[in-house]
Protein backbone atom coordinates (compact mmCIF):
# COMPACT_ATOMS: atom_id res chain seq x y z
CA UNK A 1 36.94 -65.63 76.59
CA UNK A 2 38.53 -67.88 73.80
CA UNK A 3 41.93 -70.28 75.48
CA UNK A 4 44.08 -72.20 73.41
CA UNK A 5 45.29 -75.85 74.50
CA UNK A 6 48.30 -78.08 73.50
CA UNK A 7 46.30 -80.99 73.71
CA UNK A 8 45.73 -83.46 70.93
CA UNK A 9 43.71 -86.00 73.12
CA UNK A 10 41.58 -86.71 70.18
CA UNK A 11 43.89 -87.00 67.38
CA UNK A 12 46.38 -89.10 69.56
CA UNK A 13 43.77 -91.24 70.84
CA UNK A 14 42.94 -91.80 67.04
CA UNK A 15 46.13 -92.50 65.66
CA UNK A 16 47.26 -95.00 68.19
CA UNK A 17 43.84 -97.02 67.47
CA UNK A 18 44.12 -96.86 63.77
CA UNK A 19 47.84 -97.93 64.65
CA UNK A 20 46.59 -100.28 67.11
CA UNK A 21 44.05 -102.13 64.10
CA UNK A 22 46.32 -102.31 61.61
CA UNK A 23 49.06 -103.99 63.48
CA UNK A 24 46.11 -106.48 65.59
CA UNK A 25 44.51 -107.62 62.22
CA UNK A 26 47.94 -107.99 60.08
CA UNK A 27 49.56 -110.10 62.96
CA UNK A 28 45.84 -111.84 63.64
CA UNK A 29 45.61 -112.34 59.58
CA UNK A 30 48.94 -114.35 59.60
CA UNK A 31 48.67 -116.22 62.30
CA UNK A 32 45.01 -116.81 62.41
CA UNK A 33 43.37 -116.35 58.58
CA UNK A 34 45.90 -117.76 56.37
CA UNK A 35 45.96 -120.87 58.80
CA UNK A 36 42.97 -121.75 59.06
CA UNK A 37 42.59 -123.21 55.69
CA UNK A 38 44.98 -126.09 57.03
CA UNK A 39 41.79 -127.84 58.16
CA UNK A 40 40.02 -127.83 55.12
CA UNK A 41 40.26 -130.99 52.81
CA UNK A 42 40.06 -129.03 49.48
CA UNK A 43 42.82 -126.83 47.86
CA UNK A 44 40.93 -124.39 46.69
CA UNK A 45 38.44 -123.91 49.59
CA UNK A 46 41.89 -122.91 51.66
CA UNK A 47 42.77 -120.09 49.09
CA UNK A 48 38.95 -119.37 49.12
CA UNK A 49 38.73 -119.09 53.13
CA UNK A 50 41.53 -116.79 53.41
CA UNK A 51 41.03 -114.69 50.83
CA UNK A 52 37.23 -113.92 51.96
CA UNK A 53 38.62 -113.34 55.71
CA UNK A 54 41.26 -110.94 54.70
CA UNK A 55 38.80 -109.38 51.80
CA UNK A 56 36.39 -108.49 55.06
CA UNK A 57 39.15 -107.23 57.32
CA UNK A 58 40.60 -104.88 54.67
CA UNK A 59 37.97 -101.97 54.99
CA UNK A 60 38.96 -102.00 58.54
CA UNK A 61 42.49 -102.26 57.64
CA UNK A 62 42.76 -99.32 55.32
CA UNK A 63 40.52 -97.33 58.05
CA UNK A 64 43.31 -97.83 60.73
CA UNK A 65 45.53 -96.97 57.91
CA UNK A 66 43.80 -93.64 56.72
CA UNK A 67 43.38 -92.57 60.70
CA UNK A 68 47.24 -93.19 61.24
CA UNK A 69 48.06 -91.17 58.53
CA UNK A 70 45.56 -88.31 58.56
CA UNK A 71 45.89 -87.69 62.32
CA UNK A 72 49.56 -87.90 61.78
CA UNK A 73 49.99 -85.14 59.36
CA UNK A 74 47.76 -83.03 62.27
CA UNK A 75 49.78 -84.28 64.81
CA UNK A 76 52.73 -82.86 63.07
CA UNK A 77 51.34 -79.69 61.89
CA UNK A 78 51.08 -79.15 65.64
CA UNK A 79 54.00 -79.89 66.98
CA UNK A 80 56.19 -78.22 64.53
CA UNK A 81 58.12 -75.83 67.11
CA UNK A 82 58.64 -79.11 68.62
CA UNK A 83 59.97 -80.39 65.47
CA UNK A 84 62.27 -77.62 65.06
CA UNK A 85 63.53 -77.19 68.38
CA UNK A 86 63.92 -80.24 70.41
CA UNK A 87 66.63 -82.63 69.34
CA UNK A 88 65.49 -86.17 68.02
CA UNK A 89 62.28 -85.16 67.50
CA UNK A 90 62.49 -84.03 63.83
CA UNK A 91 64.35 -87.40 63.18
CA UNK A 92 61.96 -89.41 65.01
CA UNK A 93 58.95 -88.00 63.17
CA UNK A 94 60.42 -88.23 59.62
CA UNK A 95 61.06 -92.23 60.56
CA UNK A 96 57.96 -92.59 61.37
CA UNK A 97 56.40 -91.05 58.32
CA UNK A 98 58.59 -93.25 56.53
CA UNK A 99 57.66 -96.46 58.26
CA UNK A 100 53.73 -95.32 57.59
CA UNK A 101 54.04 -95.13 54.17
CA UNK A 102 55.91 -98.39 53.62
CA UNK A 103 53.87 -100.14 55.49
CA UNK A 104 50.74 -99.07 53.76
CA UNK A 105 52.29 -100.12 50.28
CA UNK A 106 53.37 -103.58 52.31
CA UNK A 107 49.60 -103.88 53.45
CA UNK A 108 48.82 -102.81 49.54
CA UNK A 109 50.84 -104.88 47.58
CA UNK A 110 50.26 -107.83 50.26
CA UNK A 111 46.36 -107.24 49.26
CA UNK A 112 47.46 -107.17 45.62
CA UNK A 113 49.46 -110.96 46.17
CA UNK A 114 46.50 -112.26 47.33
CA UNK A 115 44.16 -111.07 44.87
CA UNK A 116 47.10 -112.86 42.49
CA UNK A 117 47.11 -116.00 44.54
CA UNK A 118 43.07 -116.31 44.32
CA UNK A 119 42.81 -116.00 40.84
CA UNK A 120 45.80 -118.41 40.01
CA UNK A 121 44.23 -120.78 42.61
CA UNK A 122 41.06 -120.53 40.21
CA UNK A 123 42.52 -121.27 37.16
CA UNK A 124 44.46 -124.14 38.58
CA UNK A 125 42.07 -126.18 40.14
CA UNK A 126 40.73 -129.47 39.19
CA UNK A 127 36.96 -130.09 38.26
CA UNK A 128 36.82 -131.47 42.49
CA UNK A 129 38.49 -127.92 43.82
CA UNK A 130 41.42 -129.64 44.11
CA UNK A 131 44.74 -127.45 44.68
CA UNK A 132 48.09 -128.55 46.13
CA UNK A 133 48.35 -125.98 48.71
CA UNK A 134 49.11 -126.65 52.49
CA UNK A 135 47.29 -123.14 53.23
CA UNK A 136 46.69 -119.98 51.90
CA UNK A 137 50.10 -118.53 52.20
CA UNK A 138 52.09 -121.68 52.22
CA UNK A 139 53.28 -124.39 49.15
CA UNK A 140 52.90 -127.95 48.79
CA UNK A 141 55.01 -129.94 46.44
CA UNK A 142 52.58 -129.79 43.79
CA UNK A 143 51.63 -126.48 44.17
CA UNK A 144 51.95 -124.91 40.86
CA UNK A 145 55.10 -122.51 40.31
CA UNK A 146 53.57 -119.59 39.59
CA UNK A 147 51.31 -119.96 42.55
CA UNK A 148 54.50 -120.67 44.83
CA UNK A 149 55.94 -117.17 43.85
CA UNK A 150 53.27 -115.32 44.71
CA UNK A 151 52.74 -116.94 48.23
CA UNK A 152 56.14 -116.35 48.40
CA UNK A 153 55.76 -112.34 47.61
CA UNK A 154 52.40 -112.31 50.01
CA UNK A 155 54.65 -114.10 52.86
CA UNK A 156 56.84 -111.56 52.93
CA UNK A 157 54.70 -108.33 52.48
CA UNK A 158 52.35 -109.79 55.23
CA UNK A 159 55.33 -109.98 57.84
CA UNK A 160 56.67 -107.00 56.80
CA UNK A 161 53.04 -105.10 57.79
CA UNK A 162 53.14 -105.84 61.46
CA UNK A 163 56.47 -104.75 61.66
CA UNK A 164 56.22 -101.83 59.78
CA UNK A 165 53.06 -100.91 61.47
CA UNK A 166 54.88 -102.18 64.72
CA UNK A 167 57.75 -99.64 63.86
CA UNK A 168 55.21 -96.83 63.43
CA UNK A 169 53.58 -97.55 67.30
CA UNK A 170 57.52 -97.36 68.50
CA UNK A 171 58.44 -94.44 67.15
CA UNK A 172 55.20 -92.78 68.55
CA UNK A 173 55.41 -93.86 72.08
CA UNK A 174 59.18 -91.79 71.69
CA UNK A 175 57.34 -88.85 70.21
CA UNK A 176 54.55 -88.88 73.08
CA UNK A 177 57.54 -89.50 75.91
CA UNK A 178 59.09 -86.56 74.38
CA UNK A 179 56.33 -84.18 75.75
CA UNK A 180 57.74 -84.92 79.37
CA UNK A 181 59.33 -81.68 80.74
CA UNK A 182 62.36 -83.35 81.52
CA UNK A 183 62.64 -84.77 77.87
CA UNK A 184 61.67 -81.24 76.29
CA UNK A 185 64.16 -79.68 78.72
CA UNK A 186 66.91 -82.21 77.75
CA UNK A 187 66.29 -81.84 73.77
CA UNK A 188 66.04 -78.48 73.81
CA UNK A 189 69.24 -78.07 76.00
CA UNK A 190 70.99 -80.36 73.02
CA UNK A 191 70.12 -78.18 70.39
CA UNK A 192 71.81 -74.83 72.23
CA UNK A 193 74.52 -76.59 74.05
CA UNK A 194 77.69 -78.06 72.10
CA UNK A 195 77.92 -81.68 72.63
């Protein structure tokens, strides 16, 4: 005898760890990787220390990212009565597909500004390693210009990845508290009801 389930235990519990990874490391990354550099004495050796840290973290990165995405497409395929009857939930879902594509070209192009910054930081230092960089991510007066705007594009593609990815774990706790009855009673009641 064959039974069918509504249960996505498995494809839940692996999109909100892939979530879960990609936010942890991108919030760990800025606060932890691109600082650390700060206690080195040479330039270059902070550019170098980051850019090895976040170069090791990425295929875990991207995994979280892939896992995200592929068990959200299946987590969507399945719900889609939900997605066409209950009110908000259709909404909801397209943010969140939103947010999980912008955030992986964030994590991407923040990736891509540090490749940038490491291979400016090569060129530009002195026959010692010397670069005028207070860390990774962050200028010094005599940090060369074109080495200041791309710190200045990876600064702001790094922040945005947490929240992004932050935006993406929000928008699935609604989804999940959606499966209450009371919630699935409520939205579909909205959709049949005039306001």
């Amino acid at each position: 005898m064959t039974t069918t389930t509504d249960n996505h235990f498995l494809a839940q519990a692996v999109h909100d760890l892939g979530s879960a990874l990609w936010f942890g490391g991108s919030v760990m990354g800025i606060a932890g990787v691109n600082k650390s550099g700060q206690e080195l004495s040479t330039g270059i050796d902070k550019v170098r220390v980051a850019s090895s840290a976040w170069g090791r973290f990425a295929p875990a990165q991207w995994g979280g990212i892939a896992a995200t995405l592929v068990t959200g497409v299946q987590l969507t395929r399945s719900n889609q009565g939900r997605l066409a009857l209950q009110q908000g939930y259709g909404r909801v879902g397209a943010v969140k597909a939103a947010l999980t594509v912008a955030g992986a070209g964030a994590t991407a192009f923040a990736a891509y500004s540090g490749a940038k910054i490491g291979k400016l930081a090569e060129q530009e230092k002195g026959g010692d390693g010397s670069l005028d960089v207070k860390d990774a991510t962050l200028p010094s007066a005599g940090t060369p210009p074109e080495i200041v705007k791309w710190q200045a594009r990876q600064r702001f593609t790094q922040a945005a990845v947490p929240a992004l990815a932050g935006g993406v774990i929000v928008c699935n706790a609604w989804l999940v508290q959606s499966y209450r009855p009371l919630s699935t009673v409520k939205g579909l009641l909205s959709r049949v009801l005039p306001g």
